[in-house]
Protein backbone atom coordinates (compact mmCIF):
# COMPACT_ATOMS: atom_id res chain seq x y z
CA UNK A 1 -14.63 -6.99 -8.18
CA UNK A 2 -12.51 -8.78 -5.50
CA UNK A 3 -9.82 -9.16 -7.42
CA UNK A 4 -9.61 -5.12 -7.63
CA UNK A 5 -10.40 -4.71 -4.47
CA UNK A 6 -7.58 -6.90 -3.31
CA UNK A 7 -5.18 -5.21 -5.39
CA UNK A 8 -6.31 -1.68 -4.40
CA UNK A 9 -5.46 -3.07 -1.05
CA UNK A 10 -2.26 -3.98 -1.99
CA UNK A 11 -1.40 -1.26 -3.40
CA UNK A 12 -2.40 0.68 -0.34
CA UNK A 13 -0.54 -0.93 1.94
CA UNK A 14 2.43 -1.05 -0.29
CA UNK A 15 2.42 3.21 -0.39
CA UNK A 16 1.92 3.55 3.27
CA UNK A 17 4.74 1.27 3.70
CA UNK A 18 6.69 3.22 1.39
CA UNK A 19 6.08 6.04 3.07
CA UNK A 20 6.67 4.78 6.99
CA UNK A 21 10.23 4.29 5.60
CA UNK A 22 10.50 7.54 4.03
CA UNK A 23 9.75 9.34 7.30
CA UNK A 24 11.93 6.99 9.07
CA UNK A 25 14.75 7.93 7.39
């Protein structure tokens, strides 16, 4: 269960990353 947790999170933070540079461009 942590280990999905962990890579939800991941994940997560990897698309709103994604996204943060999207808008910045």
């Amino acid at each position: 269960m942590d280990q999905i947790n962990y890579n939800l999170y991941l994940n997560v933070s990897g698309i709103i990353k994604f996204l943060k540079k999207v808008i910045q461009v």
